[in-house]
PDB file of N, CA and C in Angstrom:
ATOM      1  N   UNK A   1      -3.489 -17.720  10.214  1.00  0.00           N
ATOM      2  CA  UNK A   1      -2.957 -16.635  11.030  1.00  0.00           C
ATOM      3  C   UNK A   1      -2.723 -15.404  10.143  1.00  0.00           C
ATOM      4  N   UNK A   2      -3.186 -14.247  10.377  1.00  0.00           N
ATOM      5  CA  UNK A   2      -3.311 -13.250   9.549  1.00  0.00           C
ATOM      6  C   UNK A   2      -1.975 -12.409   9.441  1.00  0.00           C
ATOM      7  N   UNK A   3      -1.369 -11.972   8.445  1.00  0.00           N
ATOM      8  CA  UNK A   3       0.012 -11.552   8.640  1.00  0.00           C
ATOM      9  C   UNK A   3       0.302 -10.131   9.215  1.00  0.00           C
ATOM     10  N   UNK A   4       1.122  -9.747  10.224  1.00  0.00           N
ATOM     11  CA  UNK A   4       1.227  -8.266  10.334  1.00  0.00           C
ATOM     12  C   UNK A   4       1.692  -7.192   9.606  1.00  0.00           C
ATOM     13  N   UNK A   5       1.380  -6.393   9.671  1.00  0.00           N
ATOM     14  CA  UNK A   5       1.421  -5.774   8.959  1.00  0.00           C
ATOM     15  C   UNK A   5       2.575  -4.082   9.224  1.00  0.00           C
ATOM     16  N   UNK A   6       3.514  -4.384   8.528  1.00  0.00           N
ATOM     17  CA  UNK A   6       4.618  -3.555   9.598  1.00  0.00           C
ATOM     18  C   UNK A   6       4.514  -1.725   8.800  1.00  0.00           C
ATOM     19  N   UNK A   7       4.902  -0.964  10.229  1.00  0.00           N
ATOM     20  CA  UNK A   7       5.246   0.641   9.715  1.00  0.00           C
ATOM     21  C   UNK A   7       5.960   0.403   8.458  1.00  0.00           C
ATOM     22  N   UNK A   8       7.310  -0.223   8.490  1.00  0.00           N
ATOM     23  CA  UNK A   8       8.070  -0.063   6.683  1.00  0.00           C
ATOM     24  C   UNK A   8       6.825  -0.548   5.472  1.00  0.00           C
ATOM     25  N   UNK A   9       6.246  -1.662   5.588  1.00  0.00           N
ATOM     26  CA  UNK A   9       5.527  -2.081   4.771  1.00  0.00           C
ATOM     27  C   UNK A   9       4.493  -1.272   4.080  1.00  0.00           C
ATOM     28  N   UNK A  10       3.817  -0.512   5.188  1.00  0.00           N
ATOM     29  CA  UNK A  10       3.164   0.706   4.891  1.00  0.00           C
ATOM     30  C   UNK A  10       3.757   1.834   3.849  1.00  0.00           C
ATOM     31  N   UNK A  11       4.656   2.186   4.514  1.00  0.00           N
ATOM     32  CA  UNK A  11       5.466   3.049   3.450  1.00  0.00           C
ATOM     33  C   UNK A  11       5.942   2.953   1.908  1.00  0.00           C
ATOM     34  N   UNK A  12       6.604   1.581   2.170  1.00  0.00           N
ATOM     35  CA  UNK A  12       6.329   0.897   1.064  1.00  0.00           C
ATOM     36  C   UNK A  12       5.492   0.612  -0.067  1.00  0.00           C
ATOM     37  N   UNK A  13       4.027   1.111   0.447  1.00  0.00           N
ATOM     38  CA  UNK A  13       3.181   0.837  -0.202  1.00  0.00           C
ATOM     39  C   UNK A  13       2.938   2.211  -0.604  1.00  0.00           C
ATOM     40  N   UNK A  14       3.251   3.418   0.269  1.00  0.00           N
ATOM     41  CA  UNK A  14       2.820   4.928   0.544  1.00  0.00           C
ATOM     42  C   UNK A  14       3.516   5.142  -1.066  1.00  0.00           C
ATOM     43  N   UNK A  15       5.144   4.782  -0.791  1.00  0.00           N
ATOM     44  CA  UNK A  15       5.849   5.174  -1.912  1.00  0.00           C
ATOM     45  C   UNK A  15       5.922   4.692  -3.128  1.00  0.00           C
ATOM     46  N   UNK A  16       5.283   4.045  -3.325  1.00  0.00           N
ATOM     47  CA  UNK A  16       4.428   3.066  -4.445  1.00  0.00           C
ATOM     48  C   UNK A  16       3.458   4.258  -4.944  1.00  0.00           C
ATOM     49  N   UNK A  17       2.775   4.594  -4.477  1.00  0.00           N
ATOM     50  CA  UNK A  17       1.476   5.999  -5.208  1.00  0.00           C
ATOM     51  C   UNK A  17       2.128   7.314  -5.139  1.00  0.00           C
ATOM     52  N   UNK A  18       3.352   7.594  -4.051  1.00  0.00           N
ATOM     53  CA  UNK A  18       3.320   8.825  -3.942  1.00  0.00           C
ATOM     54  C   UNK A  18       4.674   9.252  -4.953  1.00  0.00           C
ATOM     55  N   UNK A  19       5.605   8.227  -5.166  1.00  0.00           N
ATOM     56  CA  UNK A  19       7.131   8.762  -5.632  1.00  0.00           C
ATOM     57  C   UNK A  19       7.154   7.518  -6.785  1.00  0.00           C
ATOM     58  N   UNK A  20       6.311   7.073  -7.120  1.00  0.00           N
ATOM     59  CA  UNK A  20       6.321   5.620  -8.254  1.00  0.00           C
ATOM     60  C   UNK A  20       5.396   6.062  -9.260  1.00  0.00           C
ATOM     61  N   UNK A  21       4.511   6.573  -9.433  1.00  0.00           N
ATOM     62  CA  UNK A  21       3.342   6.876  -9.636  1.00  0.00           C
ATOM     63  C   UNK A  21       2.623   5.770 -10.080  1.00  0.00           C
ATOM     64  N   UNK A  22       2.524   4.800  -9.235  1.00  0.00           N
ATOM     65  CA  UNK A  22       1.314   3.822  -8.889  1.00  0.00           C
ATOM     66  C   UNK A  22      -0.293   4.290  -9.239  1.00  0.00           C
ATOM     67  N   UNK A  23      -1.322   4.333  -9.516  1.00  0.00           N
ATOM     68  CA  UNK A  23      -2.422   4.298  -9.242  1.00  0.00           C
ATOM     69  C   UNK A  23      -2.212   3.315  -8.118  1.00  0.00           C
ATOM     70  N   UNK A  24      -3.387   3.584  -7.319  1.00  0.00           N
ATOM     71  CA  UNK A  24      -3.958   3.072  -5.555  1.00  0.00           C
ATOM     72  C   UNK A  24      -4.362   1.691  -6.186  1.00  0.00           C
ATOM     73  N   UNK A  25      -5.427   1.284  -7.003  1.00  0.00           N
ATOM     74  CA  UNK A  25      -5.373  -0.404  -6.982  1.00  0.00           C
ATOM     75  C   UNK A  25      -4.081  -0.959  -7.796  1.00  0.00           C
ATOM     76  N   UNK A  26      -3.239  -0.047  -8.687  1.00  0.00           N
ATOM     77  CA  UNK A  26      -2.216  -1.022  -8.846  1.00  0.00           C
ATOM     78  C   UNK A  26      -1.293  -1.288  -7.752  1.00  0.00           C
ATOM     79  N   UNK A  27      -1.077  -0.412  -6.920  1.00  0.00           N
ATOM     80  CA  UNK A  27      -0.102  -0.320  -5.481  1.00  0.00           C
ATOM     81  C   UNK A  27      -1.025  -1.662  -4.858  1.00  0.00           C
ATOM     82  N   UNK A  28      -2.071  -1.616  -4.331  1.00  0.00           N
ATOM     83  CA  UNK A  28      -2.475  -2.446  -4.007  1.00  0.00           C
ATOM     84  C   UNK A  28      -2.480  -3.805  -4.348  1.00  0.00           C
ATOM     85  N   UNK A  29      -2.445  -3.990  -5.995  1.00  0.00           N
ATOM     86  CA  UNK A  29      -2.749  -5.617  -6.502  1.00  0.00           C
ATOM     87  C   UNK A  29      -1.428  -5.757  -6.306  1.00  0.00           C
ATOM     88  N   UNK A  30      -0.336  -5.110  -6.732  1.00  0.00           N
ATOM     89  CA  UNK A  30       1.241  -5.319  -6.622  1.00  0.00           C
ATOM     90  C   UNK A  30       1.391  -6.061  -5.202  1.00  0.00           C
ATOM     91  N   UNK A  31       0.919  -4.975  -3.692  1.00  0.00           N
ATOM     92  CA  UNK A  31       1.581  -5.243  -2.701  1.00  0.00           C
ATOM     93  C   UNK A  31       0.245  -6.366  -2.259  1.00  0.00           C
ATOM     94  N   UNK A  32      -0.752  -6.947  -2.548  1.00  0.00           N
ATOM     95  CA  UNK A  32      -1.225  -7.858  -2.117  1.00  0.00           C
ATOM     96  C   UNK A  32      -2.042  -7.297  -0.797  1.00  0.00           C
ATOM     97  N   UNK A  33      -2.365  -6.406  -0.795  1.00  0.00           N
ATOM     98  CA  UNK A  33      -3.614  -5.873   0.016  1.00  0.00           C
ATOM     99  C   UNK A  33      -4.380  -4.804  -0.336  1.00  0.00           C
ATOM    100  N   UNK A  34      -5.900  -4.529   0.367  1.00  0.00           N
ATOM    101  CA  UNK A  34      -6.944  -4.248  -0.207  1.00  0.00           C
ATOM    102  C   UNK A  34      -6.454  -2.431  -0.480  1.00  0.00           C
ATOM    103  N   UNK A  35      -7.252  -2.139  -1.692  1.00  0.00           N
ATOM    104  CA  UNK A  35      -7.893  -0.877  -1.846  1.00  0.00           C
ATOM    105  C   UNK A  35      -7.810   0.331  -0.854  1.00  0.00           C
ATOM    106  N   UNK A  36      -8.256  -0.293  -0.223  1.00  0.00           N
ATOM    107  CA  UNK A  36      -8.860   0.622   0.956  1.00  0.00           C
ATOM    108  C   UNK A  36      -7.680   0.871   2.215  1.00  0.00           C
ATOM    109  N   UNK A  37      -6.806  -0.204   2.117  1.00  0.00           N
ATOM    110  CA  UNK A  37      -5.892   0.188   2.959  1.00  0.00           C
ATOM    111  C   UNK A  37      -4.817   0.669   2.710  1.00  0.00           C
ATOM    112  N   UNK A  38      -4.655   0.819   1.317  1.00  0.00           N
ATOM    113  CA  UNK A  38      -3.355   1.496   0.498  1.00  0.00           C
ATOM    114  C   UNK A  38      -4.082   3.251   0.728  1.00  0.00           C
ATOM    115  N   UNK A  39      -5.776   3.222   0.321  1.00  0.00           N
ATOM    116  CA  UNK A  39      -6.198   4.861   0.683  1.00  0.00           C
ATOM    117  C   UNK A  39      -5.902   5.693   1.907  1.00  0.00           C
ATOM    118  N   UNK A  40      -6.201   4.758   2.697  1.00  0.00           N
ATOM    119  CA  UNK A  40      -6.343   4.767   4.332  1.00  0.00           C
ATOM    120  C   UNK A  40      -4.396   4.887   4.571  1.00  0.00           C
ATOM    121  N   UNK A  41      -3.724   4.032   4.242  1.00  0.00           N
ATOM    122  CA  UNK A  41      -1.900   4.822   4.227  1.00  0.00           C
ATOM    123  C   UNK A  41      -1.669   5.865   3.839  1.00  0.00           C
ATOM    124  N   UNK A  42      -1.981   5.857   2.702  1.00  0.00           N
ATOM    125  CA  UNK A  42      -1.411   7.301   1.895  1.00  0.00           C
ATOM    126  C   UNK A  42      -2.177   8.467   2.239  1.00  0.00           C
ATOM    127  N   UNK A  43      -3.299   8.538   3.101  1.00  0.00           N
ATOM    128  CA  UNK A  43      -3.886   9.773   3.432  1.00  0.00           C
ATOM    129  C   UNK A  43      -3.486   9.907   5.127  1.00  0.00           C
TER     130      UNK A  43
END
């Protein structure tokens, strides 16, 4: 069963690249989802 994926969680991840200064695949390997959907949040 695939897990949902919530508005906070998103952010979470937003504020990870935007106020952490994450690079996008470390935000990603950290929060355990792809690349592309940490790009696809934060834009």
């Amino acid at each position: 069963m695939p897990r949902r994926i919530t508005p906070e969680f998103k952010r979470e991840c937003v504020n990870l690249v935007l106020f952490q200064g994450y690079k996008y695949q470390d935000a990603a390997d950290a929060m355990g989802v792809g690349l592309s959907s940490i790009q696809r949040w934060v834009s």
